[in-house]
N, C-alpha and C. Protein backbone atom coordinates (compact mmCIF):
# COMPACT_ATOMS: atom_id res chain seq x y z
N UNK A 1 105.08 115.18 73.36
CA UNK A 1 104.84 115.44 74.77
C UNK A 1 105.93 114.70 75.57
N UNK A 2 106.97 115.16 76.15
CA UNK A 2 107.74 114.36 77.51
C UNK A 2 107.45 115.29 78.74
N UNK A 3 108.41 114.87 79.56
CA UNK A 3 108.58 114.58 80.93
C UNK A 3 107.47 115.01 81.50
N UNK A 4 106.90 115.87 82.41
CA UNK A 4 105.85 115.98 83.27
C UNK A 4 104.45 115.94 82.25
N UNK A 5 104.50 116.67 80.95
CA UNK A 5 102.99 116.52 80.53
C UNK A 5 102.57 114.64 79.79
N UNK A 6 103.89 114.12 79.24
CA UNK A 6 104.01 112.86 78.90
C UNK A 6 103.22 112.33 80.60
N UNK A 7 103.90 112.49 81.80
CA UNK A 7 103.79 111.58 82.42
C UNK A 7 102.25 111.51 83.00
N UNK A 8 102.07 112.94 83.08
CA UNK A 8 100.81 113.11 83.89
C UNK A 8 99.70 112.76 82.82
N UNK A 9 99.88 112.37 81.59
CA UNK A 9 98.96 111.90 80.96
C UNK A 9 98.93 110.19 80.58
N UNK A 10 99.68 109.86 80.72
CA UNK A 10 99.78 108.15 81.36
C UNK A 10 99.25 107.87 82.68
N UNK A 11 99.62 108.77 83.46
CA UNK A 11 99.06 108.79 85.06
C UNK A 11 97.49 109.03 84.88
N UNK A 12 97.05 109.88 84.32
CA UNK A 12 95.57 109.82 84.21
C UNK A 12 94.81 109.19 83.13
N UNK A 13 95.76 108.55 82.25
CA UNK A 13 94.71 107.17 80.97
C UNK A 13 95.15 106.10 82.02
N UNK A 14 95.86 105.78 82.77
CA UNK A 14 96.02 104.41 83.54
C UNK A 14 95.29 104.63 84.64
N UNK A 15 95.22 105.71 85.04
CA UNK A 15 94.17 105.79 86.68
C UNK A 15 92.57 105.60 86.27
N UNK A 16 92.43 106.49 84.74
CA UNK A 16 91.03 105.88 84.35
C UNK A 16 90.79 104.61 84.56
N UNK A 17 91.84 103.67 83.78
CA UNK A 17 91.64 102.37 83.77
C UNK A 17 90.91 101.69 85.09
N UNK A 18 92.34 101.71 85.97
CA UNK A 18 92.20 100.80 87.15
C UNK A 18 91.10 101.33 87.93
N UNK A 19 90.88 103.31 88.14
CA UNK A 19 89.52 103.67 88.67
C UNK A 19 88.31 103.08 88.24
N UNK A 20 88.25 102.87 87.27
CA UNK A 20 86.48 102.22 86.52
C UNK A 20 86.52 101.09 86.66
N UNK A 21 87.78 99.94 86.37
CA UNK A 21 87.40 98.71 86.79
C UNK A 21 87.55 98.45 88.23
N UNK A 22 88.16 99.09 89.35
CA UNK A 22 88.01 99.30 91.18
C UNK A 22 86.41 99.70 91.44
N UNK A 23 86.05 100.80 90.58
CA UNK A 23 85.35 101.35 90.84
C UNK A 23 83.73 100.59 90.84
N UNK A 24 83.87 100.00 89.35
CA UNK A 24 83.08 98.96 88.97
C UNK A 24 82.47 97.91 90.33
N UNK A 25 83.86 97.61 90.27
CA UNK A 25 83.75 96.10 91.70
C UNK A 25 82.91 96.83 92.95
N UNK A 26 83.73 98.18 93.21
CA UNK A 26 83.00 98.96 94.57
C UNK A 26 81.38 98.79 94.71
N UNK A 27 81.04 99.63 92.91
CA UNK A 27 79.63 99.65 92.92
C UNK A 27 78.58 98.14 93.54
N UNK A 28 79.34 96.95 92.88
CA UNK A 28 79.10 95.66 93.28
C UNK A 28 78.92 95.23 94.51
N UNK A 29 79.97 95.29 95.25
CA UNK A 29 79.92 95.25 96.40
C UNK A 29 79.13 95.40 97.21
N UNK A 30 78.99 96.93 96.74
CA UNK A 30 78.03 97.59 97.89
C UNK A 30 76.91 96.83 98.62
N UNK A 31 76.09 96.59 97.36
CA UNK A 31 75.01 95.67 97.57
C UNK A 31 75.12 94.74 98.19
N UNK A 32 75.94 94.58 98.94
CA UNK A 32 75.93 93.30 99.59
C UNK A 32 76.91 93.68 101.33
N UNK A 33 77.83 94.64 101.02
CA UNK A 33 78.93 95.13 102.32
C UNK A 33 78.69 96.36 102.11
N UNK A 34 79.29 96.80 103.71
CA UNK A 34 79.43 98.27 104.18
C UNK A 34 80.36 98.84 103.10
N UNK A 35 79.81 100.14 102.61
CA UNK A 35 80.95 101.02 101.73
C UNK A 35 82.49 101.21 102.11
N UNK A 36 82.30 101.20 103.28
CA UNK A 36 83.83 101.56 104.00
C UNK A 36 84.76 99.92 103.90
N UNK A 37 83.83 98.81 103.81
CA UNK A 37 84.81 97.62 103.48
C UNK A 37 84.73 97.10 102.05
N UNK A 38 83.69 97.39 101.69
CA UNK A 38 84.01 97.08 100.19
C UNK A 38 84.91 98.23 99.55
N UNK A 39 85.24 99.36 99.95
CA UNK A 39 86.46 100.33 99.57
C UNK A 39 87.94 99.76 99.86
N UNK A 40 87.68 99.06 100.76
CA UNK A 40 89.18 98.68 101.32
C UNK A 40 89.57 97.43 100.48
N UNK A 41 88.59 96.31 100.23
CA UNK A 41 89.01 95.50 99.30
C UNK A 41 89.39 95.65 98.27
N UNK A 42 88.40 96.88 97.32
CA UNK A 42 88.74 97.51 96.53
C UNK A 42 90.52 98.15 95.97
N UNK A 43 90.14 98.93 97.66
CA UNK A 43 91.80 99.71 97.03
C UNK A 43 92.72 98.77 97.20
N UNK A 44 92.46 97.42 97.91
CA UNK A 44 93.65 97.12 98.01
C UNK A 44 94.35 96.02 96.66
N UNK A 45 93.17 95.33 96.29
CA UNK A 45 93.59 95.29 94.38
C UNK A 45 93.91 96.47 93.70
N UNK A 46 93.26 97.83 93.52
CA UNK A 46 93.51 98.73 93.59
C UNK A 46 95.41 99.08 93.20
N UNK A 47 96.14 98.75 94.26
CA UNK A 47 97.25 99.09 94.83
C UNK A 47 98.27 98.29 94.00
N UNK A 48 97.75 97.05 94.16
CA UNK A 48 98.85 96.38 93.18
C UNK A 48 98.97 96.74 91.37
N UNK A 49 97.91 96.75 91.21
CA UNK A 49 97.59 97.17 89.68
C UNK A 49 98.31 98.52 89.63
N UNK A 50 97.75 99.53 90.67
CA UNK A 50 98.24 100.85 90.59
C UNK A 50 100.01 100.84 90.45
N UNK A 51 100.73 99.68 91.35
CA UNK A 51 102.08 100.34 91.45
C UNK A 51 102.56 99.28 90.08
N UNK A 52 102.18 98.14 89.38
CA UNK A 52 102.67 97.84 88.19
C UNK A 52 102.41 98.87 86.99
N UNK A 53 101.27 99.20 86.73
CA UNK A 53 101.11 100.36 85.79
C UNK A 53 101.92 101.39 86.13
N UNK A 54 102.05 102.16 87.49
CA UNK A 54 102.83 103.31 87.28
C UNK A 54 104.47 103.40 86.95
N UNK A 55 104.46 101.93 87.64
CA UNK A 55 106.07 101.80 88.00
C UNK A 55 106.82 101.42 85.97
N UNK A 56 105.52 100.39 85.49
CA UNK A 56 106.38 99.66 84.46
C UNK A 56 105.98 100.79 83.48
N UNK A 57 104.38 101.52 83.13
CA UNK A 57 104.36 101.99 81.78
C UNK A 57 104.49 103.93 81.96
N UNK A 58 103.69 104.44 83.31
CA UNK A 58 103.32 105.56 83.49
C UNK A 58 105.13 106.35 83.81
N UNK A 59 105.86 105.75 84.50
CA UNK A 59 107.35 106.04 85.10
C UNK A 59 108.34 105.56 84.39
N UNK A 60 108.19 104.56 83.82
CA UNK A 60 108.84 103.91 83.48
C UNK A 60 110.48 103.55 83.92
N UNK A 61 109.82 103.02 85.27
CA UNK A 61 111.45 102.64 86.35
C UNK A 61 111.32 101.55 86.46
N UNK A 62 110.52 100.49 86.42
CA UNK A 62 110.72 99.24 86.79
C UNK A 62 110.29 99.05 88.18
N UNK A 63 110.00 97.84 88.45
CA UNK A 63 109.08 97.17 89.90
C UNK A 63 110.76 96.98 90.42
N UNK A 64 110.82 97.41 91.99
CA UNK A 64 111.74 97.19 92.28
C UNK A 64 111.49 97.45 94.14
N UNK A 65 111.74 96.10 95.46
CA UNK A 65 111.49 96.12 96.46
C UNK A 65 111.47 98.05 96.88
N UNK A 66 112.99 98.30 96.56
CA UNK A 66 112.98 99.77 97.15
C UNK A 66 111.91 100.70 97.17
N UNK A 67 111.16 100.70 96.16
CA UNK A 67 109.85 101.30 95.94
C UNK A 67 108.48 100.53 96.05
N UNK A 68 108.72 99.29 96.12
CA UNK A 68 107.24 98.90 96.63
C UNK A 68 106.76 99.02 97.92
N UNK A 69 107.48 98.48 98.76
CA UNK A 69 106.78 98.95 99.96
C UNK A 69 106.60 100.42 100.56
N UNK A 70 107.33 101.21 100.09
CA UNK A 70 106.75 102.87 100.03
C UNK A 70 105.79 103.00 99.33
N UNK A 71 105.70 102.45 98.17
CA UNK A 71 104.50 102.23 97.56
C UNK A 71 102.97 102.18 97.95
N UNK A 72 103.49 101.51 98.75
CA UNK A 72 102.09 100.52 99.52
C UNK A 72 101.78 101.38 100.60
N UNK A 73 102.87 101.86 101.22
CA UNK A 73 102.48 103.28 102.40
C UNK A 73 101.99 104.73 101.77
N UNK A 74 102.68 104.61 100.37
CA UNK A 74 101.82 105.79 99.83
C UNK A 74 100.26 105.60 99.56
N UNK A 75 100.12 104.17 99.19
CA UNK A 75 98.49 104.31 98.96
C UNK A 75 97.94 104.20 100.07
N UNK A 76 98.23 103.66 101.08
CA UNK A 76 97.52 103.40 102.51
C UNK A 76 97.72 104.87 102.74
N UNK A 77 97.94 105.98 102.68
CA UNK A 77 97.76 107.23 103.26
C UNK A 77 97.11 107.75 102.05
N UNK A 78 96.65 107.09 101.27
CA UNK A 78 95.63 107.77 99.75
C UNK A 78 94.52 107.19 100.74
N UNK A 79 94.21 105.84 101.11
CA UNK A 79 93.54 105.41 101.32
C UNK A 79 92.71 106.17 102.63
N UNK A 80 93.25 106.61 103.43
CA UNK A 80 93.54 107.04 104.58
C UNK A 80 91.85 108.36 104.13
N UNK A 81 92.77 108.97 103.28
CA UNK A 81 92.04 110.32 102.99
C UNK A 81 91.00 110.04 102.51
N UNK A 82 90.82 109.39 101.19
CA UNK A 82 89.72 108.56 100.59
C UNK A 82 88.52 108.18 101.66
N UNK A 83 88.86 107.01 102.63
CA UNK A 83 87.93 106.70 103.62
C UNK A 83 87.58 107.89 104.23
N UNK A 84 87.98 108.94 104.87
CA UNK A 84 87.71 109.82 105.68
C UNK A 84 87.01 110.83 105.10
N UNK A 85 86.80 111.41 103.84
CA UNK A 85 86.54 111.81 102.24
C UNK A 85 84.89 111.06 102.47
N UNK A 86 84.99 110.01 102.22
CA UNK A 86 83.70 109.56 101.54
C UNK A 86 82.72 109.73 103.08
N UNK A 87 83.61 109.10 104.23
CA UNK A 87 82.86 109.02 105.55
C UNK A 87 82.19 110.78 105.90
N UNK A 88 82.97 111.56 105.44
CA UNK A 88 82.38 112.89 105.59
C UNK A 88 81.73 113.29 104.57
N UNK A 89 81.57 113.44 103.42
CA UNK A 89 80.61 113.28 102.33
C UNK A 89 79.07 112.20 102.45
N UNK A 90 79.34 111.53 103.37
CA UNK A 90 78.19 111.12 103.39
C UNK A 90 77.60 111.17 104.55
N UNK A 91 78.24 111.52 105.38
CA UNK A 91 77.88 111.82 106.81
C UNK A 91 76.79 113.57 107.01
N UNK A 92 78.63 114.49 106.53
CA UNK A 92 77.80 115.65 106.71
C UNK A 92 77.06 115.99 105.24
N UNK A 93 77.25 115.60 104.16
CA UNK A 93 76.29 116.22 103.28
C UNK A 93 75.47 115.59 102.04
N UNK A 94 75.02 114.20 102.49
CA UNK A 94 74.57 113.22 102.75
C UNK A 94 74.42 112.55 101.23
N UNK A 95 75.83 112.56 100.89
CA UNK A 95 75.94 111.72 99.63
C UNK A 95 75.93 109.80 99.43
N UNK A 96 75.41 109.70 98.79
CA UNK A 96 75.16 108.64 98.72
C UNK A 96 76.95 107.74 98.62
N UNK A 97 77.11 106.07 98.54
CA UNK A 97 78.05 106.04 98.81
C UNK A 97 79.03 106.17 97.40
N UNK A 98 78.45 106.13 96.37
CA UNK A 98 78.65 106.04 95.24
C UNK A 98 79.40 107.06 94.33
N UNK A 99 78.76 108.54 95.24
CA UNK A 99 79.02 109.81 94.41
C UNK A 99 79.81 110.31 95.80
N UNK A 100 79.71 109.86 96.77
CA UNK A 100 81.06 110.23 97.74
C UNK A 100 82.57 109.41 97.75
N UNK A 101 82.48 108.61 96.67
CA UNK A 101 83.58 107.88 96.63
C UNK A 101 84.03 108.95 95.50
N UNK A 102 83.30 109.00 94.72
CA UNK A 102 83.83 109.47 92.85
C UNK A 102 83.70 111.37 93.65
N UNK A 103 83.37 111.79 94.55
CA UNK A 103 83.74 113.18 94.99
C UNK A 103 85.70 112.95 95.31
N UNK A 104 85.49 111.83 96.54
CA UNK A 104 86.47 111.98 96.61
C UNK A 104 87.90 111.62 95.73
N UNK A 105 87.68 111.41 95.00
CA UNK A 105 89.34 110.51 94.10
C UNK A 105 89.32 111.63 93.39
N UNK A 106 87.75 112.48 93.29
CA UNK A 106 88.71 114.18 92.71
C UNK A 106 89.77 114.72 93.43
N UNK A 107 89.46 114.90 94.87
CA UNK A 107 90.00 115.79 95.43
C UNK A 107 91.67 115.17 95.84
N UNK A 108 91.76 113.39 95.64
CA UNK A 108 93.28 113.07 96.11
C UNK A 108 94.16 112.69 95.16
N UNK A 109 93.24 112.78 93.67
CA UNK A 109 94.38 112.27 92.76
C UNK A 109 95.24 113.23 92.15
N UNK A 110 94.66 114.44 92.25
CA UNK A 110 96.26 115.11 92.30
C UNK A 110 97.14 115.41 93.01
N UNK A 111 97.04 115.04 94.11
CA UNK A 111 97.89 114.51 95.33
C UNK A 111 98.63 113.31 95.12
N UNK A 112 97.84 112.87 94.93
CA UNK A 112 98.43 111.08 94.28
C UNK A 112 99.54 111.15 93.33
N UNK A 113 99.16 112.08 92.19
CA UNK A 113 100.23 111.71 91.10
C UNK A 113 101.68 112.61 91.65
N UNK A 114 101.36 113.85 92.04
CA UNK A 114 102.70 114.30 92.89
C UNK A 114 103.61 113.11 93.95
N UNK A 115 102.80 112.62 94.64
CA UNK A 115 103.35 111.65 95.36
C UNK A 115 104.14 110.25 94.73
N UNK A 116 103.25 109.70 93.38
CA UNK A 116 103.91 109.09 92.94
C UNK A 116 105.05 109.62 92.08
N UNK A 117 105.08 110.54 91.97
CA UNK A 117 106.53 111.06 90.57
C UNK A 117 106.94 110.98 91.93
N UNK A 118 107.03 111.78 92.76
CA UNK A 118 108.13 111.81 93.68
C UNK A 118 108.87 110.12 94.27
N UNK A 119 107.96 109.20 93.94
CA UNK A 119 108.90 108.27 94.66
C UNK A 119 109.32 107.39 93.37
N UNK A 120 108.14 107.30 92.17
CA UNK A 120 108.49 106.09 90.99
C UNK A 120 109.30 107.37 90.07
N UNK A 121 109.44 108.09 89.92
CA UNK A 121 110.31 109.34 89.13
C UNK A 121 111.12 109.30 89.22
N UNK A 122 111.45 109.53 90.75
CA UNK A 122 113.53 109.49 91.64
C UNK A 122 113.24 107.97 91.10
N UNK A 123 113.27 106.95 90.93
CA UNK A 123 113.72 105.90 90.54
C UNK A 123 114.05 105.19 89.56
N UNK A 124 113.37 106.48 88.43
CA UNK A 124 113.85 105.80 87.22
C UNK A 124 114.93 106.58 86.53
N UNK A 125 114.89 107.69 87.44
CA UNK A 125 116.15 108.82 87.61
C UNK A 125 117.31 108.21 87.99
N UNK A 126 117.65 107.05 88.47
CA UNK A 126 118.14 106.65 89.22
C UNK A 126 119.17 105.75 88.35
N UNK A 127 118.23 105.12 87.27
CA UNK A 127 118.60 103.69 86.64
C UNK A 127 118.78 104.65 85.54
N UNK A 128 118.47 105.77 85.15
CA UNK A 128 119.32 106.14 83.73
C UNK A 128 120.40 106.18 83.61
């Protein structure tokens, strides 16, 4: 398996990962904070884990300033959708906060992984 089916299958055994143990903490949380801030703490460990895994094993380009802080604007606009995702999932069709979080990371992670080839991809394109 290389280039796009290699990658997109590192992209989704590493998103399992960091999703179930984020996800884990979320469930935790809850019980105690609003869904919408225990999500944000969440993603934002979340984020760092996400751009070492993609950058060092899923891309394999290396951690490098040029791409981290795009990085970090790419997940803050994951994040973006996510919050707004779960806030309408549970608003209009009155999912609990649990199964409106795990609705939504269906609907943005293949958004996500396009977004990341496009920025950790060109970069390891870069260094070959």
């Amino acid at each position: 398996m290389t280039g796009w089916a290699a990658q997109g299958a590192r992209f989704l055994a590493f998103g399992v990962v960091n999703t179930a143990v984020t996800y884990a903490i979320y469930c935790l949380l809850v019980f105690w904070l609003h869904p919408q801030l225990a999500y944000a703490l969440v993603f934002a460990l979340g984020i760092a884990i996400a751009y070492a895994g993609n950058a060092l094993w899923v891309f394999r380009s290396g951690m490098r300033w040029s791409t981290a802080l795009p990085y970090v604007a790419l997940y803050l606009g994951q994040y973006v959708a996510n919050a707004l995702a779960v806030y309408l999932f549970m608003e209009h069709l009155g999912l609990g906060p649990r199964v409106a979080l795990a609705a939504a990371l269906v609907l943005v992670t293949p958004v996500s992984f396009l977004l990341n080839k496009a920025l950790l991809g060109r970069a390891g394109r870069r260094d070959a």
